[in-house]
PDB file of N, CA and C in Angstrom:
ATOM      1  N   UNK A   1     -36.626  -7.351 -15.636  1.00  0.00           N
ATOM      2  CA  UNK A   1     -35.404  -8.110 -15.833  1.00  0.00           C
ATOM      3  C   UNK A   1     -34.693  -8.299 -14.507  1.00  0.00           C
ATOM      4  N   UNK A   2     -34.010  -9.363 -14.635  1.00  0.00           N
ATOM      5  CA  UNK A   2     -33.202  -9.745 -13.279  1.00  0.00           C
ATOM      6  C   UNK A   2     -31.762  -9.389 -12.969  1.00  0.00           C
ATOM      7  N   UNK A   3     -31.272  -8.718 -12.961  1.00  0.00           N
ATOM      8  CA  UNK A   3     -29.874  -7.713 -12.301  1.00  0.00           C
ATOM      9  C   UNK A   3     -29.264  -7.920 -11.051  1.00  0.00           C
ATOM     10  N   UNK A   4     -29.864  -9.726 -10.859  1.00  0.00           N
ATOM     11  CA  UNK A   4     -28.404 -10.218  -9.777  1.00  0.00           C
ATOM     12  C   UNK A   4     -27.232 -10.589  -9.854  1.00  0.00           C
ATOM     13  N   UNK A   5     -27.355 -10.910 -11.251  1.00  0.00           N
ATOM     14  CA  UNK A   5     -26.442 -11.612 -11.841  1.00  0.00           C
ATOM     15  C   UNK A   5     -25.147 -10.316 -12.015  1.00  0.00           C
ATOM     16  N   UNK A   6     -25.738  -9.232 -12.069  1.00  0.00           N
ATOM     17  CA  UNK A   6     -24.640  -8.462 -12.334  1.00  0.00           C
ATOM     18  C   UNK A   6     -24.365  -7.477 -11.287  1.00  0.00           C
ATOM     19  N   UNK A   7     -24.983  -7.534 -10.512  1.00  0.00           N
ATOM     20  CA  UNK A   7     -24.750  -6.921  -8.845  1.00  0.00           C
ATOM     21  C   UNK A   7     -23.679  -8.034  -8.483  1.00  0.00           C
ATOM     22  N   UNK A   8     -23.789  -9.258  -8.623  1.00  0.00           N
ATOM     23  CA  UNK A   8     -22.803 -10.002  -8.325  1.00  0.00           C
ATOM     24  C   UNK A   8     -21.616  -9.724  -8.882  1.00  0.00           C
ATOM     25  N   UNK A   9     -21.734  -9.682  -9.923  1.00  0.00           N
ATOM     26  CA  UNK A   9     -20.516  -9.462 -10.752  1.00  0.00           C
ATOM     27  C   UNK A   9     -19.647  -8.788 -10.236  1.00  0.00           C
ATOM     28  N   UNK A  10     -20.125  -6.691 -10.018  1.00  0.00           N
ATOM     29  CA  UNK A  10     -19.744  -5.992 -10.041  1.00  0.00           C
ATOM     30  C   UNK A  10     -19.159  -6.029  -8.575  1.00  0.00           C
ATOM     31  N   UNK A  11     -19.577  -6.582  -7.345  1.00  0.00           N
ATOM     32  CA  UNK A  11     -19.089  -7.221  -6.060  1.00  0.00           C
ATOM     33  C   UNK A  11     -18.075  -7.490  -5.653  1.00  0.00           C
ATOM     34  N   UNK A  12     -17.384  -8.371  -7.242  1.00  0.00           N
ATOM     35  CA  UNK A  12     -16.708  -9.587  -7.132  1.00  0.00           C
ATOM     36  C   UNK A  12     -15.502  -7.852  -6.814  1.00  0.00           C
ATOM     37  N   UNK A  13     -15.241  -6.925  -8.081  1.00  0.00           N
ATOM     38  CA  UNK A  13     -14.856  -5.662  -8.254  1.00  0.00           C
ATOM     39  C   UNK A  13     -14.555  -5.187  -7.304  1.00  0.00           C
ATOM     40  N   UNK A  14     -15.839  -4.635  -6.570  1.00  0.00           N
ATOM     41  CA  UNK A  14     -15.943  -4.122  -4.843  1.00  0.00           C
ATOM     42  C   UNK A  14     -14.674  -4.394  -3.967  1.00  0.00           C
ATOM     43  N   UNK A  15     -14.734  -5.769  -4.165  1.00  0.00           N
ATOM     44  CA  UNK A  15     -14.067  -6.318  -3.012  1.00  0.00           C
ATOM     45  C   UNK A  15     -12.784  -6.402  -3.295  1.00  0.00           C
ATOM     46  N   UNK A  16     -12.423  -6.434  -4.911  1.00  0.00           N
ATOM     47  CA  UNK A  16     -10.748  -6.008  -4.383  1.00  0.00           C
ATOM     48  C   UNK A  16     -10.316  -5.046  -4.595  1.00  0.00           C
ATOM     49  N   UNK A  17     -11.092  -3.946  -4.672  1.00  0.00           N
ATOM     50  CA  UNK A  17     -10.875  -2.347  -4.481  1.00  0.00           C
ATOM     51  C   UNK A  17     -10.645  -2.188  -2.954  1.00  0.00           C
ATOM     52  N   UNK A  18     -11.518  -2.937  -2.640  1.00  0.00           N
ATOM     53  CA  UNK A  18     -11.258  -2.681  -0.806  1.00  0.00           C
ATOM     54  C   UNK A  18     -10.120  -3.176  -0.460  1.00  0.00           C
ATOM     55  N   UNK A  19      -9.825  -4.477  -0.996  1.00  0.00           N
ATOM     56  CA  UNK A  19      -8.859  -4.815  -0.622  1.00  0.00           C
ATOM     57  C   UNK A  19      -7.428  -4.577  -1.004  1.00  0.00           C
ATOM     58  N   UNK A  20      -7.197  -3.748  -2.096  1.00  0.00           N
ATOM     59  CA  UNK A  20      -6.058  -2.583  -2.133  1.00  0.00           C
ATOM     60  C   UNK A  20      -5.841  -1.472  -1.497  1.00  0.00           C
ATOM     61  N   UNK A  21      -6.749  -1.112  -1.166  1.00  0.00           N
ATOM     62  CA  UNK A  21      -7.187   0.120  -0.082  1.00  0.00           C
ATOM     63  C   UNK A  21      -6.788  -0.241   1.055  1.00  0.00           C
ATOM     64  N   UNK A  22      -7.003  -1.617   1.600  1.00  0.00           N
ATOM     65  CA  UNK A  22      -6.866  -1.796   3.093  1.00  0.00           C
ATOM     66  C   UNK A  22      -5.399  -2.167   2.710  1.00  0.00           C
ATOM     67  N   UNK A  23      -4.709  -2.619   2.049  1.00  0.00           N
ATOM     68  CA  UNK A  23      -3.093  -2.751   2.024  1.00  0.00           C
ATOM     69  C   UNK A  23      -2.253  -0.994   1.636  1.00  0.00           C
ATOM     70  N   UNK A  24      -2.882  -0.012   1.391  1.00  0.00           N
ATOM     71  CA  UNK A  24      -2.056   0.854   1.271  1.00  0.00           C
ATOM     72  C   UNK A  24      -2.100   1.316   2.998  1.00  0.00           C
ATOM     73  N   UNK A  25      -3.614   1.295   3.187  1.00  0.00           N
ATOM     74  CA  UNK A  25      -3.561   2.088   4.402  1.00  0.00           C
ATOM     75  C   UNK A  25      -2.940   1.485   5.819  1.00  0.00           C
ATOM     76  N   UNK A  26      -2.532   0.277   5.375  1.00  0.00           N
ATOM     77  CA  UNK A  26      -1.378  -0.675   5.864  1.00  0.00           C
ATOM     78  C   UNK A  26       0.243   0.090   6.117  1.00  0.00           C
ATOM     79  N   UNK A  27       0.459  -0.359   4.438  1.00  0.00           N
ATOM     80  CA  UNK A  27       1.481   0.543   4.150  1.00  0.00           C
ATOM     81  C   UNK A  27       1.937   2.145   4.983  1.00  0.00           C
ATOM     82  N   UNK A  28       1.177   2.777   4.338  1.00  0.00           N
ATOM     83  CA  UNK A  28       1.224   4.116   4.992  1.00  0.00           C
ATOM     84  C   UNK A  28       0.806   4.018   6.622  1.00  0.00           C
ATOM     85  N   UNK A  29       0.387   3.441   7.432  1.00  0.00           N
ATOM     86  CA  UNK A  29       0.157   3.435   8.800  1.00  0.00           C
ATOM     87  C   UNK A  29       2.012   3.169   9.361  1.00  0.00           C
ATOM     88  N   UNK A  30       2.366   1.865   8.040  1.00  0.00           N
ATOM     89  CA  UNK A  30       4.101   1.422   8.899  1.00  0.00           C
ATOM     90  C   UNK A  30       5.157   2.611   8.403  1.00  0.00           C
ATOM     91  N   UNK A  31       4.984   3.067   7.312  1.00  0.00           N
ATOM     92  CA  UNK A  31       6.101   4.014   6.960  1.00  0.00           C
ATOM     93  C   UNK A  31       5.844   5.684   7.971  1.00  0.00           C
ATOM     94  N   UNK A  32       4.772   5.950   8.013  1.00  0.00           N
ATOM     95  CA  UNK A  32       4.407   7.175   8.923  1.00  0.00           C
ATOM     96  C   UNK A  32       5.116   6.667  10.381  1.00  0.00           C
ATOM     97  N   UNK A  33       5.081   5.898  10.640  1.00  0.00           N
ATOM     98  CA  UNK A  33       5.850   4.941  12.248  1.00  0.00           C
ATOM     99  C   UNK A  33       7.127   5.001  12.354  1.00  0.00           C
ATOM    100  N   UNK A  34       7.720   4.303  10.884  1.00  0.00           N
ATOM    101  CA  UNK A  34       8.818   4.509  10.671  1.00  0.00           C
ATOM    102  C   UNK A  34       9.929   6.165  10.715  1.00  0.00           C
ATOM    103  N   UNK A  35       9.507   6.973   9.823  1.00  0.00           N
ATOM    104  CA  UNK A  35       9.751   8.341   9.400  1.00  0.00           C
ATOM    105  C   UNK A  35       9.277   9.143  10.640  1.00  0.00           C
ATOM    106  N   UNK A  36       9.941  10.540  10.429  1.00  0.00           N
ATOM    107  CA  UNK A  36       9.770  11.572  11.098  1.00  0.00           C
ATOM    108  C   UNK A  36       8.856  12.654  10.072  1.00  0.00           C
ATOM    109  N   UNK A  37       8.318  11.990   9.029  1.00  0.00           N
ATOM    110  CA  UNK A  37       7.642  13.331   8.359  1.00  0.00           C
ATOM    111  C   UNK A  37       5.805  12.494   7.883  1.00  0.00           C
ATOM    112  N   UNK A  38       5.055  13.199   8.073  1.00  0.00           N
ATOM    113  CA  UNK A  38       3.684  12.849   7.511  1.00  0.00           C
ATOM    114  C   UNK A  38       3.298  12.293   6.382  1.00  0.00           C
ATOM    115  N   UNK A  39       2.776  11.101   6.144  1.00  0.00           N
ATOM    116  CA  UNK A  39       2.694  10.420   5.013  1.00  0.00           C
ATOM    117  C   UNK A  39       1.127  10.226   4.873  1.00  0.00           C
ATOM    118  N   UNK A  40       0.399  10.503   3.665  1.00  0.00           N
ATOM    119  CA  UNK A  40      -0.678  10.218   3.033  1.00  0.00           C
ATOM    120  C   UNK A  40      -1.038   9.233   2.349  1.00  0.00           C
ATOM    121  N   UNK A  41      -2.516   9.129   2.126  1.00  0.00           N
ATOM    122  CA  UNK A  41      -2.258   7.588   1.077  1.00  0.00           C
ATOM    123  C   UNK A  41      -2.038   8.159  -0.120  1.00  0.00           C
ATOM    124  N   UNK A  42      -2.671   9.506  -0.630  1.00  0.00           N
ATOM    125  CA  UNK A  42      -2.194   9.744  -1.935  1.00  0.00           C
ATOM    126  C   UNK A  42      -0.319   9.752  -2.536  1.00  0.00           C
ATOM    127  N   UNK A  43       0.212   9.261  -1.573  1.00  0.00           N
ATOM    128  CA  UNK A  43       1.605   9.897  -1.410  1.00  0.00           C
ATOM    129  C   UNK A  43       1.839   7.897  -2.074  1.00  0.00           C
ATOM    130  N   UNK A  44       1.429   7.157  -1.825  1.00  0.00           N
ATOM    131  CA  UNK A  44       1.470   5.754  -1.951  1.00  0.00           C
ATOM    132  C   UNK A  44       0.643   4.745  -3.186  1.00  0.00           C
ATOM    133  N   UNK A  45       1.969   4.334  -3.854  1.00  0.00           N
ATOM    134  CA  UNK A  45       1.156   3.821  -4.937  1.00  0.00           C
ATOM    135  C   UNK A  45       2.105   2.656  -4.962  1.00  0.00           C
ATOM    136  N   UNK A  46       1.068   1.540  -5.640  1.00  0.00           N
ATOM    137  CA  UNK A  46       1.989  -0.172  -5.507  1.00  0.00           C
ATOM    138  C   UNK A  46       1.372  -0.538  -6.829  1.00  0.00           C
ATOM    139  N   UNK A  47       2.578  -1.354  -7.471  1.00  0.00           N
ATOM    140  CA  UNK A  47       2.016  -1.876  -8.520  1.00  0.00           C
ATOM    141  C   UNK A  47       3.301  -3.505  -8.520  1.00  0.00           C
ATOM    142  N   UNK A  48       2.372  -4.362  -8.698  1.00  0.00           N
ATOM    143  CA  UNK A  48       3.536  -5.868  -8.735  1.00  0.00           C
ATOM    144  C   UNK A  48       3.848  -5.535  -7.056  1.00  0.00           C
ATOM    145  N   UNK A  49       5.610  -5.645  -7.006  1.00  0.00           N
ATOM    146  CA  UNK A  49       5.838  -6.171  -6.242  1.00  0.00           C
ATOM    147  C   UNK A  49       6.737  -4.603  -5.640  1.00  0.00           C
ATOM    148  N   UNK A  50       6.202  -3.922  -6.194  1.00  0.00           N
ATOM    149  CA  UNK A  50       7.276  -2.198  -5.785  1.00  0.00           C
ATOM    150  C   UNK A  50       6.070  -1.653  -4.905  1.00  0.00           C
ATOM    151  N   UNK A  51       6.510  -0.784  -4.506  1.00  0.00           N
ATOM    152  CA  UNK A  51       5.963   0.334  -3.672  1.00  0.00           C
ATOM    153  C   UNK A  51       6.477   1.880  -4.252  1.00  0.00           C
ATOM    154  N   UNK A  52       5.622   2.720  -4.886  1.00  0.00           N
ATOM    155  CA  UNK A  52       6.291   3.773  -5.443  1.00  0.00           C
ATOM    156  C   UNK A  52       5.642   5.063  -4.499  1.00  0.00           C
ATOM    157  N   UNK A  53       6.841   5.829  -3.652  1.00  0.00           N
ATOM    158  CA  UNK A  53       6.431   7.009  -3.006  1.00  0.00           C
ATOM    159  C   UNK A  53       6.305   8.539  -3.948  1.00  0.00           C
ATOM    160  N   UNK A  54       5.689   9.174  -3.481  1.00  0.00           N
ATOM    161  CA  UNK A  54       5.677  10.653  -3.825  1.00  0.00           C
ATOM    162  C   UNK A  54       5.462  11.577  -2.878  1.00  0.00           C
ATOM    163  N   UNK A  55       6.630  12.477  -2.706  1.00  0.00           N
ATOM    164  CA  UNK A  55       6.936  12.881  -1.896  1.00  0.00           C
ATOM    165  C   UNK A  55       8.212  14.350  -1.962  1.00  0.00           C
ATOM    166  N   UNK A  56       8.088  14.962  -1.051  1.00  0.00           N
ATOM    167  CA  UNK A  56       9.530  15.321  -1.021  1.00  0.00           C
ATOM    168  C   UNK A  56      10.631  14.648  -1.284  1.00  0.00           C
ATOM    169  N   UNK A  57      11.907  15.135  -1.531  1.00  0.00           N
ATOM    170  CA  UNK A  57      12.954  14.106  -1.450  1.00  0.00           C
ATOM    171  C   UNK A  57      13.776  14.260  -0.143  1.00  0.00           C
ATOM    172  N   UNK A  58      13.445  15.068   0.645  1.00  0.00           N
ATOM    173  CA  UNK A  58      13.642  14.303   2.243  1.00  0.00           C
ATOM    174  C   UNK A  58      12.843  13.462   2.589  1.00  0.00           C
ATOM    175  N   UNK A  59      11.961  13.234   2.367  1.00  0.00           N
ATOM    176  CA  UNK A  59      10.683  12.467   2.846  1.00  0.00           C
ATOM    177  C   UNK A  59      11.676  10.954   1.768  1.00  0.00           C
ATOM    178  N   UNK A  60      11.656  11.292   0.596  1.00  0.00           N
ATOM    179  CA  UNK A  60      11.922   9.789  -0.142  1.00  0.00           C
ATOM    180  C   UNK A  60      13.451   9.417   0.660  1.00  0.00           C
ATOM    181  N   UNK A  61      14.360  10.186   0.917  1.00  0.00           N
ATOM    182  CA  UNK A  61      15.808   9.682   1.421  1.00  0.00           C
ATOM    183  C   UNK A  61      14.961   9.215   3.210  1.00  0.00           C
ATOM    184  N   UNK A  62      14.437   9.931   3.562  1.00  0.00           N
ATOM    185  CA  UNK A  62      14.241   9.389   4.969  1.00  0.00           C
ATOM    186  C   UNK A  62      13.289   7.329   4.702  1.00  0.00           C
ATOM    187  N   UNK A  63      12.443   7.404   3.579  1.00  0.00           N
ATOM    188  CA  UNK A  63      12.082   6.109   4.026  1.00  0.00           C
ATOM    189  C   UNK A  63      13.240   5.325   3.011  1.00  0.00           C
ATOM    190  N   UNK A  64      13.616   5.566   2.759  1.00  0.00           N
ATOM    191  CA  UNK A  64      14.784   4.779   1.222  1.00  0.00           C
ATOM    192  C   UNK A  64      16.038   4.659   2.457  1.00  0.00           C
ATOM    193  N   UNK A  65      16.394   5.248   3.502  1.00  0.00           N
ATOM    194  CA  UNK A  65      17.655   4.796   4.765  1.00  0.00           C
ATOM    195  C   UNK A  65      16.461   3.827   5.488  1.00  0.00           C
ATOM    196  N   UNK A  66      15.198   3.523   5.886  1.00  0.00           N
ATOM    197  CA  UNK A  66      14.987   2.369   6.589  1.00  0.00           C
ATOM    198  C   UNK A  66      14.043   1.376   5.869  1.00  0.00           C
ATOM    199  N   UNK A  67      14.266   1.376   4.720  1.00  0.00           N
ATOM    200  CA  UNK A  67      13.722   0.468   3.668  1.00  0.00           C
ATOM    201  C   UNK A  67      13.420  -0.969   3.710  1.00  0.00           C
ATOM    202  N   UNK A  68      14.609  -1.353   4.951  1.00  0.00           N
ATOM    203  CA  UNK A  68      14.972  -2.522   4.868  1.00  0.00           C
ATOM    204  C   UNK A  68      14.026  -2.920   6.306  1.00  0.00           C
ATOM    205  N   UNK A  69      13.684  -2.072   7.319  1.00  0.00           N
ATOM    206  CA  UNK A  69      12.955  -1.956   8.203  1.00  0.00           C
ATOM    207  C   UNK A  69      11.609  -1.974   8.016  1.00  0.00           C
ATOM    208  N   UNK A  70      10.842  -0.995   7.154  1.00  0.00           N
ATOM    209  CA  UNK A  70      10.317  -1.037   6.295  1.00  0.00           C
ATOM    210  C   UNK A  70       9.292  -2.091   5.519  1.00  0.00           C
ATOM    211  N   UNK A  71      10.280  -2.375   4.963  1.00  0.00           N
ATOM    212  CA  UNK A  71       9.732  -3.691   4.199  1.00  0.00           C
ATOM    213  C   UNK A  71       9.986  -5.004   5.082  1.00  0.00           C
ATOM    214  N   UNK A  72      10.396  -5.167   6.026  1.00  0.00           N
ATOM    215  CA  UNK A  72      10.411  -6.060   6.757  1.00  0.00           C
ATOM    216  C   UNK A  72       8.812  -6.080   7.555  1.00  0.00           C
ATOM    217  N   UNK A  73       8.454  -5.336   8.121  1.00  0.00           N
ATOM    218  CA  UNK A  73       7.453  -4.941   9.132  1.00  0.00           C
ATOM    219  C   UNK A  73       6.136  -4.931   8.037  1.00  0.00           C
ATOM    220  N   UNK A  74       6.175  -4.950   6.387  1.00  0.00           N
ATOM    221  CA  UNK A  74       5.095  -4.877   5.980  1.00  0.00           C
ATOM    222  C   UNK A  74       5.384  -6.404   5.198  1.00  0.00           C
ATOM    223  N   UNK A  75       5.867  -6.754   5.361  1.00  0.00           N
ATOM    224  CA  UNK A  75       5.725  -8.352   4.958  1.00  0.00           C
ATOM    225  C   UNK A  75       5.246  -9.356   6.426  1.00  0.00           C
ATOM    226  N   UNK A  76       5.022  -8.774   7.207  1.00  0.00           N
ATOM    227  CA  UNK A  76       5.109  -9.461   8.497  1.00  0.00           C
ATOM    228  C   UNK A  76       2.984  -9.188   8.701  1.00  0.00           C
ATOM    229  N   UNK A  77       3.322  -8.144   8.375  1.00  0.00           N
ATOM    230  CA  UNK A  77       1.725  -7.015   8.909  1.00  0.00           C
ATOM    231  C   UNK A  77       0.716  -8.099   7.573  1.00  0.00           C
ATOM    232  N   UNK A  78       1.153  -8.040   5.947  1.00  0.00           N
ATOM    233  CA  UNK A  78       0.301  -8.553   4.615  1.00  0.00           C
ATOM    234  C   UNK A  78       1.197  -9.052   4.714  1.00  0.00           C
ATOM    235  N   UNK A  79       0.704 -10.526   4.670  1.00  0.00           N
ATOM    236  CA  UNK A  79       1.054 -12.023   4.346  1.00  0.00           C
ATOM    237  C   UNK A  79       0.370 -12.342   2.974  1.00  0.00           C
ATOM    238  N   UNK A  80      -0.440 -11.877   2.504  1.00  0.00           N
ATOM    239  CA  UNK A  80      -1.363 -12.338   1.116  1.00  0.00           C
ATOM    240  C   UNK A  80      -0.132 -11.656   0.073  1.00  0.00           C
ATOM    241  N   UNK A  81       0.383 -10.293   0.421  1.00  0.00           N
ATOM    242  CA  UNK A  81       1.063 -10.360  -0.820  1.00  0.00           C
ATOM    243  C   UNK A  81       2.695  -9.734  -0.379  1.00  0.00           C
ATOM    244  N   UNK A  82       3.900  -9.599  -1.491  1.00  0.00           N
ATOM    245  CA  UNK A  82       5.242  -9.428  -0.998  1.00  0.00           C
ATOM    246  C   UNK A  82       5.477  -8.251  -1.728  1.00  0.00           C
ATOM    247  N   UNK A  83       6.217  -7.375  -1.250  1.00  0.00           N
ATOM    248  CA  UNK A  83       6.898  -6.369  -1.698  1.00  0.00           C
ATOM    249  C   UNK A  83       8.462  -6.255  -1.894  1.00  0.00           C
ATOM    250  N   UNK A  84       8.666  -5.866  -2.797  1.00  0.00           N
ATOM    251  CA  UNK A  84      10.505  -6.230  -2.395  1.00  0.00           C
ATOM    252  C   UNK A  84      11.271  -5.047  -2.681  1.00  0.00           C
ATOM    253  N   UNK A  85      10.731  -3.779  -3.298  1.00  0.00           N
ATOM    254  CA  UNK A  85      11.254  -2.751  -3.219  1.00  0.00           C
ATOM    255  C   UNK A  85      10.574  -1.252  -2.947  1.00  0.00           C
ATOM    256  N   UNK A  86      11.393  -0.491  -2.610  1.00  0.00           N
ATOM    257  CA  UNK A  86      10.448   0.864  -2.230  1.00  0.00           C
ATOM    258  C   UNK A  86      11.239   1.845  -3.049  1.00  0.00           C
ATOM    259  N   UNK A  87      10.626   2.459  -4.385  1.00  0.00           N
ATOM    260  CA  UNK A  87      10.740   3.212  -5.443  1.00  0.00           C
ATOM    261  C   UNK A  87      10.259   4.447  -4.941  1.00  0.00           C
TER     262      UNK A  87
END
């Protein structure tokens, strides 16, 4: 039997797994820049148009005071998609 058809398929999958991956590790590269404390990707989760941290809550008050910095610098960095708040 022939199983290109679904190697393709599953590809199509692949590729925007990667390509959520390469926008967190986006994310987390500008907020670690931003902040004075160490940020992980497990610490980073996006869903729509939020950005939801986990974290200490010094860590959440330190990126929630430059939010606006923040989200400026990652709308500039991903142009494919917008964020408008950091939860």
């Amino acid at each position: 039997m022939d199983y290109n058809h679904i190697a393709s398929f599953l590809e199509k999958f692949k590729r925007i797994l990667s390509q959520g991956e390469g926008v967190n590790n986006t994310i987390v590269e500008i907020i670690a820049k931003q902040v004075s404390f160490p940020v992980s990707l497990n610490m980073i989760k996006t869903k729509g148009t939020y950005i939801y941290i986990q974290g200490s809550p010094m860590l959440r008050n330190e990126i929630l005071m430059r939010k606006e910095a923040i989200l400026a610098e990652i709308s500039t960095n991903i142009l494919d998609r917008h964020f408008s708040d950091i939860r």
